[in-house]
N, C-alpha and C. Protein backbone atom coordinates (compact mmCIF):
# COMPACT_ATOMS: atom_id res chain seq x y z
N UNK A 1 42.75 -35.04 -20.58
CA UNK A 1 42.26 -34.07 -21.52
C UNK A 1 40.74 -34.14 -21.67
N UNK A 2 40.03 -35.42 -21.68
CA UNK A 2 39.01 -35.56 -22.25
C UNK A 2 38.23 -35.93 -20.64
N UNK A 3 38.41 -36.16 -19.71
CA UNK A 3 37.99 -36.48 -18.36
C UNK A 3 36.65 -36.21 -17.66
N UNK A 4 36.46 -35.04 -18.35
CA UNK A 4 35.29 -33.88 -17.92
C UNK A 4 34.78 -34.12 -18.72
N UNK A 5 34.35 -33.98 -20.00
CA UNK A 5 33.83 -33.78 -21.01
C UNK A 5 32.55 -34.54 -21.23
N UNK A 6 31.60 -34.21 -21.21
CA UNK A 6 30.04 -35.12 -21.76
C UNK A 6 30.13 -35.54 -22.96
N UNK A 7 30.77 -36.76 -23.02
CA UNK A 7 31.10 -37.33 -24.21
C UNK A 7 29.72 -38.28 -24.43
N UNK A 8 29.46 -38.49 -25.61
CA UNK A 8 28.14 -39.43 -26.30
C UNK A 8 28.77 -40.08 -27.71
N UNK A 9 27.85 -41.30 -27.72
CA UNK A 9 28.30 -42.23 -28.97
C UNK A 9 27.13 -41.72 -29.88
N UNK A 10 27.40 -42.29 -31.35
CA UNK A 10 25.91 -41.95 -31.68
C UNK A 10 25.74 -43.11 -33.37
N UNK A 11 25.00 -43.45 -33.60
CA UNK A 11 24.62 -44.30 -34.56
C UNK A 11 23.72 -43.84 -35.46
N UNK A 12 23.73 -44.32 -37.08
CA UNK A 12 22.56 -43.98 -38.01
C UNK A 12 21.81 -44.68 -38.21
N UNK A 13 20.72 -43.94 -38.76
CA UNK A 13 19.45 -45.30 -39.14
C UNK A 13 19.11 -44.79 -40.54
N UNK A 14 18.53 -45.09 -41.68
CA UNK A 14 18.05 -45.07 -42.58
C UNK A 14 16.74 -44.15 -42.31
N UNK A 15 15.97 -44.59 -41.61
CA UNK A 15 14.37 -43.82 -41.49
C UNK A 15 14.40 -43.29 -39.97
N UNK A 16 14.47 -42.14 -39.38
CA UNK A 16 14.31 -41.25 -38.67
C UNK A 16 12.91 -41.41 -37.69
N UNK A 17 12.24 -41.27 -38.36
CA UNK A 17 10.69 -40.85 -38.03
C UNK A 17 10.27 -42.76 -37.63
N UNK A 18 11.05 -44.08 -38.20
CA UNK A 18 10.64 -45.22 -37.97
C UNK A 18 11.49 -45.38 -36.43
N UNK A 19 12.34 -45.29 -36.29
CA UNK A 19 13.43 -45.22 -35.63
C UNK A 19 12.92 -45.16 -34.60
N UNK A 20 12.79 -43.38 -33.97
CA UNK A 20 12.42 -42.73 -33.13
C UNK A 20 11.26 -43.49 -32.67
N UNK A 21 9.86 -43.70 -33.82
CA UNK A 21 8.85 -44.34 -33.01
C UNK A 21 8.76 -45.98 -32.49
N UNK A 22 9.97 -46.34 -32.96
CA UNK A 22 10.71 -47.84 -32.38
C UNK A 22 11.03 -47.70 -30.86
N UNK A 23 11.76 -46.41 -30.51
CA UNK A 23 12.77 -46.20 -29.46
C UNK A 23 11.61 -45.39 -28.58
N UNK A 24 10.26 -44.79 -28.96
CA UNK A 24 9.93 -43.94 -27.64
C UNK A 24 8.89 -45.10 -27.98
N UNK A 25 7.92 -45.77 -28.66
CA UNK A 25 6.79 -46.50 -28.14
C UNK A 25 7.00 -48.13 -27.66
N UNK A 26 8.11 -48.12 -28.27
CA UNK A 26 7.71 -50.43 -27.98
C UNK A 26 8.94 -49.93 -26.83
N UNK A 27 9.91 -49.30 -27.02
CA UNK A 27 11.37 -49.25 -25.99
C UNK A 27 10.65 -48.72 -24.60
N UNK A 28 10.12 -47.60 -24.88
CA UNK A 28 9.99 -46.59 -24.06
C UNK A 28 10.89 -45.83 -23.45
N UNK A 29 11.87 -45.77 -24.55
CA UNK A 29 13.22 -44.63 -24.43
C UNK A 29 12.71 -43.22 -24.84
N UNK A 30 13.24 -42.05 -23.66
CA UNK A 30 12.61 -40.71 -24.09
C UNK A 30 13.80 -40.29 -25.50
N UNK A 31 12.90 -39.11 -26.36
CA UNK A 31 13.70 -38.93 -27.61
C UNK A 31 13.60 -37.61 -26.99
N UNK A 32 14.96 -36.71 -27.88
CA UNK A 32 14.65 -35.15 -27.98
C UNK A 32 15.45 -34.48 -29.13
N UNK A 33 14.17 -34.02 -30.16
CA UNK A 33 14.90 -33.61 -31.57
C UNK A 33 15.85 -32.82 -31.55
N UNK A 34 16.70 -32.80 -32.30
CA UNK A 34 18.08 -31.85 -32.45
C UNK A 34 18.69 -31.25 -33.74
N UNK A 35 17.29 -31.36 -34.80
CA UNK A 35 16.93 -31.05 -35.39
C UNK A 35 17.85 -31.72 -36.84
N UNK A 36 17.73 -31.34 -38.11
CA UNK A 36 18.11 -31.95 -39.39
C UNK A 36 17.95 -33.50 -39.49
N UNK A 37 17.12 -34.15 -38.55
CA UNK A 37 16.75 -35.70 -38.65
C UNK A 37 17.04 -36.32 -37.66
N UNK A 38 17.98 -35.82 -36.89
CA UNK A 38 18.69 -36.11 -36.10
C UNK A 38 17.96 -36.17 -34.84
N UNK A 39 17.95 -37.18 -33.39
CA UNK A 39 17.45 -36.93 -31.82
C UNK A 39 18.47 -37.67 -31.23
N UNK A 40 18.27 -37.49 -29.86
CA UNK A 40 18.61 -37.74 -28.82
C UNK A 40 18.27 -39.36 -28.33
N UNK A 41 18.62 -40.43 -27.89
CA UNK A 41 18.52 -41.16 -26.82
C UNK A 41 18.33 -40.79 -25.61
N UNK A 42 17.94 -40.60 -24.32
CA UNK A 42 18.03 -40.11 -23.12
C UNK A 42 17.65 -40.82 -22.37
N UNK A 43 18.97 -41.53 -22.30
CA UNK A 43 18.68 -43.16 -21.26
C UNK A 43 18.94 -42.76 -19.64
N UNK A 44 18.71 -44.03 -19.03
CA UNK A 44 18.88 -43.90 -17.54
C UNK A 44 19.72 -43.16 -17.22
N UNK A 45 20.48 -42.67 -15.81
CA UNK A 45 21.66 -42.38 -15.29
C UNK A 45 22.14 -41.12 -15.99
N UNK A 46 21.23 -40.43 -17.04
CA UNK A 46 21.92 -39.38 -17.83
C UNK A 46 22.54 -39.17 -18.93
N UNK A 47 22.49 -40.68 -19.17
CA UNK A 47 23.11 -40.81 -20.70
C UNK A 47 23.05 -40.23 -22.07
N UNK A 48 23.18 -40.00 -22.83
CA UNK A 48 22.98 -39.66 -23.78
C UNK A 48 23.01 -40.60 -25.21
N UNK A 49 22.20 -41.33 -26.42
CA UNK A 49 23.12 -41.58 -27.98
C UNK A 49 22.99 -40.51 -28.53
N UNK A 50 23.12 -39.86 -29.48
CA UNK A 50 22.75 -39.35 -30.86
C UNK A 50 22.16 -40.43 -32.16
N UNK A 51 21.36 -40.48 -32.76
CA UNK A 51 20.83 -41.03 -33.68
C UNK A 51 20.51 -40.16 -34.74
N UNK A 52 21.52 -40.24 -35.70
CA UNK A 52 21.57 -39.77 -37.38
C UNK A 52 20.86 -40.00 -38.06
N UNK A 53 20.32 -39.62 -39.44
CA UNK A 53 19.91 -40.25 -40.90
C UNK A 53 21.03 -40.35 -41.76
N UNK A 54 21.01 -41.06 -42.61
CA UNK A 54 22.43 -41.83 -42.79
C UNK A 54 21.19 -42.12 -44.23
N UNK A 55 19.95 -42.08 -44.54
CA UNK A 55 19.46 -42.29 -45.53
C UNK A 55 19.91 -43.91 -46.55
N UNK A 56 19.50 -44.10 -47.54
CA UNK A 56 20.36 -45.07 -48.41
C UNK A 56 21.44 -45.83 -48.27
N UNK A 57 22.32 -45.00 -47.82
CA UNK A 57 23.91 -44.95 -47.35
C UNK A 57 23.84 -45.64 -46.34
N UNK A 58 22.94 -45.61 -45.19
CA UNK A 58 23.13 -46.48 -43.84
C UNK A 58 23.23 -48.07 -44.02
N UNK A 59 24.26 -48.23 -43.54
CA UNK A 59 24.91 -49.80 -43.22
C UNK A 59 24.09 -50.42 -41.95
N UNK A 60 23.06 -51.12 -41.54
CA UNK A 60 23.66 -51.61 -40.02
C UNK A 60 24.51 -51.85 -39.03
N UNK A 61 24.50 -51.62 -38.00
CA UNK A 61 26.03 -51.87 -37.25
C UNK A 61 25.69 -53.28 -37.41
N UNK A 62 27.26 -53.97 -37.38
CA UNK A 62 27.24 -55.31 -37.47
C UNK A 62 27.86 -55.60 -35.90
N UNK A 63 27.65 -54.97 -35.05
CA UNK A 63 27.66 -55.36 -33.50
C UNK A 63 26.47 -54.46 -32.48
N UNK A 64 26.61 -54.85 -31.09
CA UNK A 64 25.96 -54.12 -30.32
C UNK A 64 26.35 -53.23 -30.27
N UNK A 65 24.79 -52.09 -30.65
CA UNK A 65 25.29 -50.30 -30.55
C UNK A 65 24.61 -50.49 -29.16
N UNK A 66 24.16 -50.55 -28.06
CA UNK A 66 23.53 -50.42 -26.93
C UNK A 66 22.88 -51.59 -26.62
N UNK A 67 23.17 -51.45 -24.99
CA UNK A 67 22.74 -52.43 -24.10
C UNK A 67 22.16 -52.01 -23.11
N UNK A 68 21.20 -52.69 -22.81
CA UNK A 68 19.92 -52.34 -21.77
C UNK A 68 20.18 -53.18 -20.72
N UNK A 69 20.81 -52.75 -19.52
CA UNK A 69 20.94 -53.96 -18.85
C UNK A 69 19.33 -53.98 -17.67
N UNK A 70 19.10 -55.00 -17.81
CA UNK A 70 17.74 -54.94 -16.98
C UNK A 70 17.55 -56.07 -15.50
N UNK A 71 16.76 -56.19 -14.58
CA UNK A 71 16.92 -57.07 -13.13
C UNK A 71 16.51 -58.30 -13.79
N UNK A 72 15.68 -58.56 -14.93
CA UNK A 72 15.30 -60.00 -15.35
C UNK A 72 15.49 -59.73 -16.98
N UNK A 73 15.87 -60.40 -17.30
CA UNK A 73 15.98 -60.37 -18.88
C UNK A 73 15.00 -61.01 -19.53
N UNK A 74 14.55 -62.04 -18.87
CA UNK A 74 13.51 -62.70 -19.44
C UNK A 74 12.25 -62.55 -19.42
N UNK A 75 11.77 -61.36 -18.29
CA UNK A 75 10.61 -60.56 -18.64
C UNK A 75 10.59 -59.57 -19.41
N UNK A 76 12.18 -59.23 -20.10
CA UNK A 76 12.30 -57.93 -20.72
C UNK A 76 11.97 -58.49 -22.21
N UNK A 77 12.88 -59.97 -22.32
CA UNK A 77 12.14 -60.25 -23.39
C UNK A 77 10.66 -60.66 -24.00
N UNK A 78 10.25 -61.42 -22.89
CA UNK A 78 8.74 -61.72 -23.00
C UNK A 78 7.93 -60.22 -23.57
N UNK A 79 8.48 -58.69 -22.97
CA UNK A 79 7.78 -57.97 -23.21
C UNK A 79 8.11 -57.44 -24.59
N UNK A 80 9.30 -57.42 -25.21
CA UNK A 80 9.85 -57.59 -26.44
C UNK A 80 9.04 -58.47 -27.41
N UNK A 81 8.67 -59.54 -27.07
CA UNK A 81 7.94 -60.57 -28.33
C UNK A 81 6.67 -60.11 -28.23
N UNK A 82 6.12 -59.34 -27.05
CA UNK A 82 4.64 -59.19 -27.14
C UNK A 82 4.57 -57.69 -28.03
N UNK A 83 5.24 -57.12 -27.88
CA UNK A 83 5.41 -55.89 -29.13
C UNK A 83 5.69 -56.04 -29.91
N UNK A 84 6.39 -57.31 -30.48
CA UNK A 84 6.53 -57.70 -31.92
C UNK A 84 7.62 -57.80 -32.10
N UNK A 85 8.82 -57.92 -31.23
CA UNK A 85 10.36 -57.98 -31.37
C UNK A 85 10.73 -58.96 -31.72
N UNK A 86 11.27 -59.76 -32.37
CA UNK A 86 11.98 -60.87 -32.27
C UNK A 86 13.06 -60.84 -31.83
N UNK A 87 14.31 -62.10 -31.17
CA UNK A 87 15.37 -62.06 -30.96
C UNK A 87 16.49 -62.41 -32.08
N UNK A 88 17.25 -61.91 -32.40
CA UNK A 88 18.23 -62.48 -32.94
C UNK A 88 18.81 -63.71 -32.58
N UNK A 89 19.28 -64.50 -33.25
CA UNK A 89 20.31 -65.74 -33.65
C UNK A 89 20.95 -65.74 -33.71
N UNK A 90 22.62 -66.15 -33.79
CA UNK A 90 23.47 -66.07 -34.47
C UNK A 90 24.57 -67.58 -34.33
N UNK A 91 24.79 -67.29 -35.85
CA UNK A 91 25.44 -68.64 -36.30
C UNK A 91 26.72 -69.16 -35.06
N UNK A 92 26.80 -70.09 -34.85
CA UNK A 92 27.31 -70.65 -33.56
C UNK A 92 27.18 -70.34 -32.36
N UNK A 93 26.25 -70.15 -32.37
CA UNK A 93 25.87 -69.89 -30.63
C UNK A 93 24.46 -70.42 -30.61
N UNK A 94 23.67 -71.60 -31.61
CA UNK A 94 22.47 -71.38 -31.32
C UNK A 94 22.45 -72.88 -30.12
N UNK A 95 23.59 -73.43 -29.98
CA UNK A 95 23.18 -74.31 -29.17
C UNK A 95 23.37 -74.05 -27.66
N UNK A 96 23.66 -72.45 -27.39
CA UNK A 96 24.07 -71.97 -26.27
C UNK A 96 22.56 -71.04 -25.96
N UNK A 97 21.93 -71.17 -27.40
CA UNK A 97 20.69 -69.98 -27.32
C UNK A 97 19.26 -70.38 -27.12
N UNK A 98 18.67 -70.67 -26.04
CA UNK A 98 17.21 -71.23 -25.76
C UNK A 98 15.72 -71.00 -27.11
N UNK A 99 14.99 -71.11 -26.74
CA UNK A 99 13.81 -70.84 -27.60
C UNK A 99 13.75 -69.60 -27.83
N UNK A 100 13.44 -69.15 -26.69
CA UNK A 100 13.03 -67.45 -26.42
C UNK A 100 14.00 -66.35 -26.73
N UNK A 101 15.30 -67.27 -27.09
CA UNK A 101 16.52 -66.07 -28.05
C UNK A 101 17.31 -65.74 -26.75
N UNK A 102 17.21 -66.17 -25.57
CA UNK A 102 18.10 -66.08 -24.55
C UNK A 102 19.37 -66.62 -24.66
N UNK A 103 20.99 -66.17 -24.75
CA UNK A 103 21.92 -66.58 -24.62
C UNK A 103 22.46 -67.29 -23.28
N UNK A 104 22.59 -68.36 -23.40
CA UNK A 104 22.82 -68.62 -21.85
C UNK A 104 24.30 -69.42 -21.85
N UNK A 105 25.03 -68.90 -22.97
CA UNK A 105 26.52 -69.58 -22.77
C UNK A 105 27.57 -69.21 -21.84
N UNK A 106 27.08 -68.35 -20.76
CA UNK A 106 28.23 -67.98 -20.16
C UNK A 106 28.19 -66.54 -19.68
N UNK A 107 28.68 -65.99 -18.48
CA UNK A 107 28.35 -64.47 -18.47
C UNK A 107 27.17 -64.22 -18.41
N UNK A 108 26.15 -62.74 -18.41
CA UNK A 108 25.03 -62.95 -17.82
C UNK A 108 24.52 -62.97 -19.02
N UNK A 109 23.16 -63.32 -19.03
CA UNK A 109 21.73 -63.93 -19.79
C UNK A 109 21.83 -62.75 -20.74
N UNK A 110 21.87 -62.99 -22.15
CA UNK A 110 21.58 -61.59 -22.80
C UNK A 110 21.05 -62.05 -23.92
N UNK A 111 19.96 -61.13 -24.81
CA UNK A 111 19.50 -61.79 -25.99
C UNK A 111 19.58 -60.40 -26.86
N UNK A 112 19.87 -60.55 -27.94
CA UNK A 112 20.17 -59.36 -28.79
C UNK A 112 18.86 -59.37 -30.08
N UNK A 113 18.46 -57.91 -30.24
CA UNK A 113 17.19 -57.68 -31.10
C UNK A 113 18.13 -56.57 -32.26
N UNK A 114 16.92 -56.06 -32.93
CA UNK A 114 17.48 -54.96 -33.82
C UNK A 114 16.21 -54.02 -34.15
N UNK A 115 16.37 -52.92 -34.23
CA UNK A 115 15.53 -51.74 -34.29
C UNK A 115 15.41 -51.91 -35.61
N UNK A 116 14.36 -51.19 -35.88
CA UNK A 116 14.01 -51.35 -37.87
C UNK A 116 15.18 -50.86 -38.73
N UNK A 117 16.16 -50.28 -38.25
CA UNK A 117 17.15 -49.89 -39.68
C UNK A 117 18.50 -51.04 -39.46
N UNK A 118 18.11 -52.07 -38.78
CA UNK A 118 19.12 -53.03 -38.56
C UNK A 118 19.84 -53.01 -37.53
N UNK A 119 20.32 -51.84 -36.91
CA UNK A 119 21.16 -52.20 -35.70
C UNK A 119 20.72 -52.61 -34.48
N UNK A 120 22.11 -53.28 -34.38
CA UNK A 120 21.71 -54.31 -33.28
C UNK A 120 21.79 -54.03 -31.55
N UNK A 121 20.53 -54.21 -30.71
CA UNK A 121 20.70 -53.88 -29.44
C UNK A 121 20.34 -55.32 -28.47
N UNK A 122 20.73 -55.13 -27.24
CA UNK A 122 20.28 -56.00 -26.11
C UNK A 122 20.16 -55.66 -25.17
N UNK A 123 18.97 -56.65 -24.44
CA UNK A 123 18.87 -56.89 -23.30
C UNK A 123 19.91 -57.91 -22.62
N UNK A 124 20.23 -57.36 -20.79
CA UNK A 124 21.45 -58.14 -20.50
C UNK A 124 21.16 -58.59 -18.69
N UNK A 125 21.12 -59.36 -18.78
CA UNK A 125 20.79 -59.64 -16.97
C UNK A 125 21.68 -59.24 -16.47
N UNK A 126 21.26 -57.90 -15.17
CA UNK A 126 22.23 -57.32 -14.40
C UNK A 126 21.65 -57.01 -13.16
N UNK A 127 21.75 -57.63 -12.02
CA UNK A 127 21.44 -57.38 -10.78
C UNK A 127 21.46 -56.65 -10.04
């Protein structure tokens, strides 16, 4: 039924206008408005997110909304801390998690950040 279909996920953020200039200047993900607050993601390969205002009301996702898989992760992060990113932590895994916020417990290298309205994204070593 659904086979064909250009299907897209899509997530909210609280601030729109912070968001967007998170995702087209430090990311360098292209945006394209769609108007009432609302843009586009327009990732590699054709992809598509949607990104909402969700205002007050917005929750953070409390998992990964998107993953960047990249050839080195660890230059992706280096370029992440030099824009001001930090990596996330998380409670039991920090003895699996290096300095630099690299996960290295298993599976490929991934370190997870968060865009200013909280949700959470990563970088993921993929060859």
């Amino acid at each position: 039924m659904f086979a064909d279909v250009p299907a897209f996920s899509g997530f909210s953020v609280d601030d729109p206008a912070a968001a967007r200039a998170f995702y087209a200047d430090v990311l360098g993900v292209r945006t394209l408005d769609v108007g009432g607050g609302m843009f586009r993601l327009l990732l590699g390969g054709g992809a598509e997110v949607l990104v909402f205002p969700k205002g007050p009301a917005h929750v953070p996702a409390s998992f990964t909304v998107l993953n960047f898989p990249v050839p080195d992760v660890e230059a992706a992060v280096d370029a992440l801390a030099a824009a001001g990113v930090r990596p996330e932590r998380y409670p039991g895994m920090a003895e699996k998690t290096d300095a630099r916020g690299i996960f290295r417990g298993g599976g490929p290298l991934i370190a997870w950040f968060t865009d200013p309205a909280g949700n959470v994204f990563s970088v993921l070593q993929q060859d």
